[in-house]
C-alpha atoms as a PDB file:
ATOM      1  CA  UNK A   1      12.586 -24.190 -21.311  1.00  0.00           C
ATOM      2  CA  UNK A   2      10.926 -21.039 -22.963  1.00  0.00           C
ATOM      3  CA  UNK A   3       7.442 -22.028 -20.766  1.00  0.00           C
ATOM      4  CA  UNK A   4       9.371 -22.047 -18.219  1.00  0.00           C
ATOM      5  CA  UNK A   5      11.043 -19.035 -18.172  1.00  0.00           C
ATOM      6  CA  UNK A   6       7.515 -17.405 -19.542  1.00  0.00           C
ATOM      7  CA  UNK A   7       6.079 -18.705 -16.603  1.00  0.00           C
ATOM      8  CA  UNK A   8       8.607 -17.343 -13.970  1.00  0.00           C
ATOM      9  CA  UNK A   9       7.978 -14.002 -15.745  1.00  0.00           C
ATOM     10  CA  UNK A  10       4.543 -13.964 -14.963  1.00  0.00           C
ATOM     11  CA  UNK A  11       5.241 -15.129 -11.550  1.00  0.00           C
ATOM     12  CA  UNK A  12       7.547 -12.256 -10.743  1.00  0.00           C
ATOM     13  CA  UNK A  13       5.057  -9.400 -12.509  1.00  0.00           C
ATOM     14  CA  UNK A  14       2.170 -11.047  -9.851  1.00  0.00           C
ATOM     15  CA  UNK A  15       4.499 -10.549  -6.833  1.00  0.00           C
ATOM     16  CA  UNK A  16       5.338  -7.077  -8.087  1.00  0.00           C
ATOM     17  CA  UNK A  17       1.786  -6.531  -7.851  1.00  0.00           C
ATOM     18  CA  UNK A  18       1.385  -8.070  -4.932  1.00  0.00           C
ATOM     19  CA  UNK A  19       3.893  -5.760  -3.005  1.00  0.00           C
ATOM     20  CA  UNK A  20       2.266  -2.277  -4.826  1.00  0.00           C
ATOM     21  CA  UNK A  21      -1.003  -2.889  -4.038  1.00  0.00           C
ATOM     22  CA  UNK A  22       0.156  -4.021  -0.147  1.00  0.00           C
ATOM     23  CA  UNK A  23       2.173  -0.994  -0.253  1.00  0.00           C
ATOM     24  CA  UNK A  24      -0.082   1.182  -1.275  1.00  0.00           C
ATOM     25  CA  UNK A  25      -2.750  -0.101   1.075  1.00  0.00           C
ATOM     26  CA  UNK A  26       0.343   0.907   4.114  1.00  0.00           C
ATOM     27  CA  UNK A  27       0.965   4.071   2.418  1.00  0.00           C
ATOM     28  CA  UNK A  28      -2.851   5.185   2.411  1.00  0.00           C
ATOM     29  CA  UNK A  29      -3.141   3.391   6.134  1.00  0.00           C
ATOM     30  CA  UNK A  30      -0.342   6.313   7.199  1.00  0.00           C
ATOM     31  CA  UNK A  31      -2.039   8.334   5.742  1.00  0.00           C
ATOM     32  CA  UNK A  32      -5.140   8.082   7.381  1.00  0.00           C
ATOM     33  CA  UNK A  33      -3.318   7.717  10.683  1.00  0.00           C
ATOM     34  CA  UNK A  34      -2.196  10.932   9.842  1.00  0.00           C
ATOM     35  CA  UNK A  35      -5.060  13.076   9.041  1.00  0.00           C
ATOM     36  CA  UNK A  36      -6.632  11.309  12.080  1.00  0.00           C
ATOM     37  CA  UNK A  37      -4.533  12.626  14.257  1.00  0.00           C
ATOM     38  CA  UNK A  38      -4.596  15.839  12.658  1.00  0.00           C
ATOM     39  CA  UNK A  39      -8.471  15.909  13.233  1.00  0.00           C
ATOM     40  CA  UNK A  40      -8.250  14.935  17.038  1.00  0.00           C
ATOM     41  CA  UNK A  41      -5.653  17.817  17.206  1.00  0.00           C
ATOM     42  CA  UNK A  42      -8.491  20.340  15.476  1.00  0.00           C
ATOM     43  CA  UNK A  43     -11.192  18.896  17.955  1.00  0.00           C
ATOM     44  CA  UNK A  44      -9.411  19.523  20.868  1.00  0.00           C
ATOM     45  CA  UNK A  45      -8.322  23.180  19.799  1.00  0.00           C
ATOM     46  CA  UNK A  46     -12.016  23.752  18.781  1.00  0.00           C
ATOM     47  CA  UNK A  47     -13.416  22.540  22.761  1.00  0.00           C
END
């Protein structure tokens, strides 16, 4: 029973992990989306 529950525990901390790191990785994806556009903006005031 106490395995068990140990093991769930660890389970659940990996998914937490899991969904930071993918969330993270969309955050900083956004973000380069972002500044992208940002820079094509720049170019085209520049020409």
């Amino acid at each position: 029973m106490n395995l068990n529950i140990r093991n769930q525990l660890k389970r659940r901390a990996e998914r937490k992990r899991i969904w930071k790191r993918k969330k993270t990785m969309m955050m900083t994806m956004m973000m380069m989306k972002k500044m992208g556009f940002l820079m094509m903006k720049m170019k085209r005031k520049r020409i």
